[in-house]
Protein backbone atom coordinates (compact mmCIF):
# COMPACT_ATOMS: atom_id res chain seq x y z
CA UNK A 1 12.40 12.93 -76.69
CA UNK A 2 9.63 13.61 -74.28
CA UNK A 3 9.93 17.22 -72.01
CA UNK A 4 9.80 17.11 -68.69
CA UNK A 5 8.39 20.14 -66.65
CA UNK A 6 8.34 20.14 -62.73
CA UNK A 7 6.32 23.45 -62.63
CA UNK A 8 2.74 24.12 -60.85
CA UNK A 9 0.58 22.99 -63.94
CA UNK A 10 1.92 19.37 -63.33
CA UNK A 11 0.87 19.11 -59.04
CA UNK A 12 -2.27 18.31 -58.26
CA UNK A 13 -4.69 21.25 -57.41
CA UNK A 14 -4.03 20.78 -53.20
CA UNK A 15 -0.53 21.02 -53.92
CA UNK A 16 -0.46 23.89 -56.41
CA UNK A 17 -2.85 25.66 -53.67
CA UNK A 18 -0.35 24.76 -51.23
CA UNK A 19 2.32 26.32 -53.14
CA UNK A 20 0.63 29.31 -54.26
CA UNK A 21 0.10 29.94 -50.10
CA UNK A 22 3.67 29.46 -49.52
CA UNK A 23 5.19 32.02 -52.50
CA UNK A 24 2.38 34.61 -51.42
CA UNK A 25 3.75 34.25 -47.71
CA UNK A 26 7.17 34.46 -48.87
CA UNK A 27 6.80 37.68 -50.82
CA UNK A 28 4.69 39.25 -47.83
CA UNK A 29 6.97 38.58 -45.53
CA UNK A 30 9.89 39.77 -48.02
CA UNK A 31 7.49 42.92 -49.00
CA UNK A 32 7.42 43.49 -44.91
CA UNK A 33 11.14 43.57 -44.26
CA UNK A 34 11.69 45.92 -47.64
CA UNK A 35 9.12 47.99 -45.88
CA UNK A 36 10.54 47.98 -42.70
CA UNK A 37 14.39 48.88 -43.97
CA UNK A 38 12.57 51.71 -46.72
CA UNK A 39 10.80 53.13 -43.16
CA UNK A 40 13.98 53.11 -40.92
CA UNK A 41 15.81 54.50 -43.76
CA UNK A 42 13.36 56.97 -44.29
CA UNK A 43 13.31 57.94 -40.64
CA UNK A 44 16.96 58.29 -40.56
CA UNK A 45 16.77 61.01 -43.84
CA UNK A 46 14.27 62.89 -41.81
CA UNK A 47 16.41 62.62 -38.12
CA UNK A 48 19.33 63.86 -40.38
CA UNK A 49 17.95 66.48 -42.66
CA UNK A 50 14.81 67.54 -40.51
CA UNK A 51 16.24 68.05 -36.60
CA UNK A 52 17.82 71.31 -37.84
CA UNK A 53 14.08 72.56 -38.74
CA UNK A 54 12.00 70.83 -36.35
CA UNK A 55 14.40 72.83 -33.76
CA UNK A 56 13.89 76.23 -35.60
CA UNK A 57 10.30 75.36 -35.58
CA UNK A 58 10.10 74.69 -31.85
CA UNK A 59 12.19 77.67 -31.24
CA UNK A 60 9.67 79.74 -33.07
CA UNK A 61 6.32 77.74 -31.45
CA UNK A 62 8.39 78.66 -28.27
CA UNK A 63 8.73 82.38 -29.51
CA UNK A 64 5.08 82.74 -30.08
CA UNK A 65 3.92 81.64 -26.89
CA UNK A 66 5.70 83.93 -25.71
CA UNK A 67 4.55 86.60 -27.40
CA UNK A 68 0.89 85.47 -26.91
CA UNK A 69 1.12 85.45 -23.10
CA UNK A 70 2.66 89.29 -23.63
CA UNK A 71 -0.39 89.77 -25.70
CA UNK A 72 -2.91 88.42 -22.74
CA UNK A 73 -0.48 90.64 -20.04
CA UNK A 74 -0.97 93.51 -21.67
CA UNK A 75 -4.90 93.39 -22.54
CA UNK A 76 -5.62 94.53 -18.27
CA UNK A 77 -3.02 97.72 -18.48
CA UNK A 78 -4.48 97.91 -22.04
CA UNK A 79 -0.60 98.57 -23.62
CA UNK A 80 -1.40 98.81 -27.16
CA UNK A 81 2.31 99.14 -27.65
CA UNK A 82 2.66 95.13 -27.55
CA UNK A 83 -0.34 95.15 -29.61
CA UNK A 84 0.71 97.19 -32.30
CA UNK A 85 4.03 95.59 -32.42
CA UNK A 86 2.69 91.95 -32.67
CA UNK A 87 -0.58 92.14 -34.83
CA UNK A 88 0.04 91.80 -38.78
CA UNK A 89 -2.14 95.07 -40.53
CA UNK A 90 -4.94 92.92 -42.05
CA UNK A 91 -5.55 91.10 -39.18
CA UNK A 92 -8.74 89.65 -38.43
CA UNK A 93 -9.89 88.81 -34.55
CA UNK A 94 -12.86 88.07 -33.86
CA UNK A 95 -13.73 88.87 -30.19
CA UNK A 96 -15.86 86.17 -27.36
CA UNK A 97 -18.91 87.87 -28.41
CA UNK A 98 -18.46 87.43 -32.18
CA UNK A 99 -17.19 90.40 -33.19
CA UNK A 100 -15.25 90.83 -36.24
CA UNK A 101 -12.81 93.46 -35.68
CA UNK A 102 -9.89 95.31 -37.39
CA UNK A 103 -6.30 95.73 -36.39
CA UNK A 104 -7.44 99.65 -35.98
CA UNK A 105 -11.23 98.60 -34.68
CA UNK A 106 -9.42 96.29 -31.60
CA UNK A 107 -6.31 98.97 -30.82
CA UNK A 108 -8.94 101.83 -30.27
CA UNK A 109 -10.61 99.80 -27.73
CA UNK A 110 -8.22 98.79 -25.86
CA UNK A 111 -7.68 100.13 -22.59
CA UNK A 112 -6.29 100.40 -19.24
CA UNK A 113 -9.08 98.07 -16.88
CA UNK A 114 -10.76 100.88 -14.79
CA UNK A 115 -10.01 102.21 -11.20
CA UNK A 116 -10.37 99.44 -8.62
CA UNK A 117 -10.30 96.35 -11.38
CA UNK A 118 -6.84 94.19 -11.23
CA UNK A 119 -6.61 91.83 -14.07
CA UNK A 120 -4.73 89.08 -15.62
CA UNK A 121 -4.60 86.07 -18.10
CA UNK A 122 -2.80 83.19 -18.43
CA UNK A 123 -2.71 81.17 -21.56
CA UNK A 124 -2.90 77.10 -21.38
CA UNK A 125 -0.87 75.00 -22.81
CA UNK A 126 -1.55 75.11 -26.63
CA UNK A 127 -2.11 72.54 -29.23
CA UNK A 128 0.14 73.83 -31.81
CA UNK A 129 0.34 72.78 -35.83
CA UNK A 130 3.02 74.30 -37.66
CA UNK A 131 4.03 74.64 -41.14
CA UNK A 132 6.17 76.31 -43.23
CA UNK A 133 5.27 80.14 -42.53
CA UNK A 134 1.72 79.34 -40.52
CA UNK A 135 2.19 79.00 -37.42
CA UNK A 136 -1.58 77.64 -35.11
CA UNK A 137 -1.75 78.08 -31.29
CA UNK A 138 -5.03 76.59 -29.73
CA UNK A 139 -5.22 76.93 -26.15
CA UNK A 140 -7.50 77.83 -23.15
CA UNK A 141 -7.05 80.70 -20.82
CA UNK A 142 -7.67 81.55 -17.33
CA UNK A 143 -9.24 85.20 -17.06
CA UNK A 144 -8.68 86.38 -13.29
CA UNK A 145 -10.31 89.60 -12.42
CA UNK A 146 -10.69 91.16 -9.17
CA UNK A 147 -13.60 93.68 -8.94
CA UNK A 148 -13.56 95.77 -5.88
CA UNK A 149 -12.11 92.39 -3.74
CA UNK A 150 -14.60 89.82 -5.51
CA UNK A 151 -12.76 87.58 -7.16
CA UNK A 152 -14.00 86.26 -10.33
CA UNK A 153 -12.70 83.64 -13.19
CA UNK A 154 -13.80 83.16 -16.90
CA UNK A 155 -11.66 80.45 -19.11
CA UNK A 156 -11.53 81.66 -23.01
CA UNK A 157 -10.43 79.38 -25.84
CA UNK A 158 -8.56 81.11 -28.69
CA UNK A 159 -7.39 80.05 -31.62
CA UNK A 160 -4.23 82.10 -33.05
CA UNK A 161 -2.57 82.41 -36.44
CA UNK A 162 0.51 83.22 -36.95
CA UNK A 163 2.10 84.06 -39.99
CA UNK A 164 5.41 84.98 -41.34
CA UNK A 165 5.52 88.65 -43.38
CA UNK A 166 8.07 89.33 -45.84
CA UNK A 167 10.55 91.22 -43.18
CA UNK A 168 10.99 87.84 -41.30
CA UNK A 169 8.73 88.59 -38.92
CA UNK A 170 5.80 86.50 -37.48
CA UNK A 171 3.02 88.55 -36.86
CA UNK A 172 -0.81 87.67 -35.51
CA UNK A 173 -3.08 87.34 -38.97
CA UNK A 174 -6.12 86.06 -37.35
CA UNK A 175 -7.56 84.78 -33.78
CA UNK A 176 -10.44 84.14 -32.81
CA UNK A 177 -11.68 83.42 -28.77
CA UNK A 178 -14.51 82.40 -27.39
CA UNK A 179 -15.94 82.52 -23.73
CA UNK A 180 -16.31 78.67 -22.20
């Protein structure tokens, strides 16, 4: 009794090439849809289990621009109150003329502006990354200051991060801003 086999080794080499084409499209295309319902499914998990954090986390990028603009109002009547409250005790900020201060070093120097100087700064819109306890604010400020009725304006970039301490509380670990 002589076997029979109808498999690729018996077509001729165009048609096993032919055939070879058609099971790699097949599996593509079946490799695309399992992809597709994996990535939707995926997506769904992250809708379901992630919206209650990515709303914490916006609530807290929104709490920290906050507090960064009441940083920025309070550098012209030099309230080191807000400063005090907000910056963590190893913090590093480095000034627009590159220097390196200290918590202590930048709340001694930090003063009403002088008689006849009116002041204020208004932070830009910030690019923002955010992770678990870190917490990065880029933006671009608008420096107004009016010196005996001239009007001048400087724009700063600064770079802030946040972290959160151990009470629960996010405090300023590091900036750094730069005169543009």
């Amino acid at each position: 009794m002589k076997e029979t086999t109808s498999g690729a080794a018996d077509k001729h080499p165009a048609e096993q090439s032919d055939l070879l084409r058609e099971i790699t499209l097949q599996s593509r295309s079946i490799a695309i849809v399992i992809a597709v319902a994996l990535a939707s499914l995926s997506g769904h998990a992250q809708n379901t289990n992630g919206s209650a954090r990515n709303d914490a986390t916006d609530a807290t990028v929104e709490q920290l621009k906050r507090a960064t603009q009441e940083l920025l109002d309070a550098v012209a009547p030099g309230d080191v109150a807000i400063w005090r409250r907000y910056l963590a005790e190893d913090c590093i900020y480095t000034d627009e003329e590159g220097n390196v201060k200290t918590k202590q070093d930048l709340l001694k120097e930090l003063k009403p502006l002088p008689k006849g100087y009116l002041g204020s700064i208004k932070m830009g819109a910030p690019k923002v990354l955010a992770q678990e306890n870190v917490i990065v604010l880029s933006h671009r400020d608008r420096e107004e200051l009016e010196l005996y009725g001239q009007k001048l304006v400087t724009y700063f970039h600064s770079t802030d991060t946040w972290a959160k301490s151990q009470d629960g509380q996010w405090r300023l670990v590091a900036a750094q801003v730069m005169a543009i």
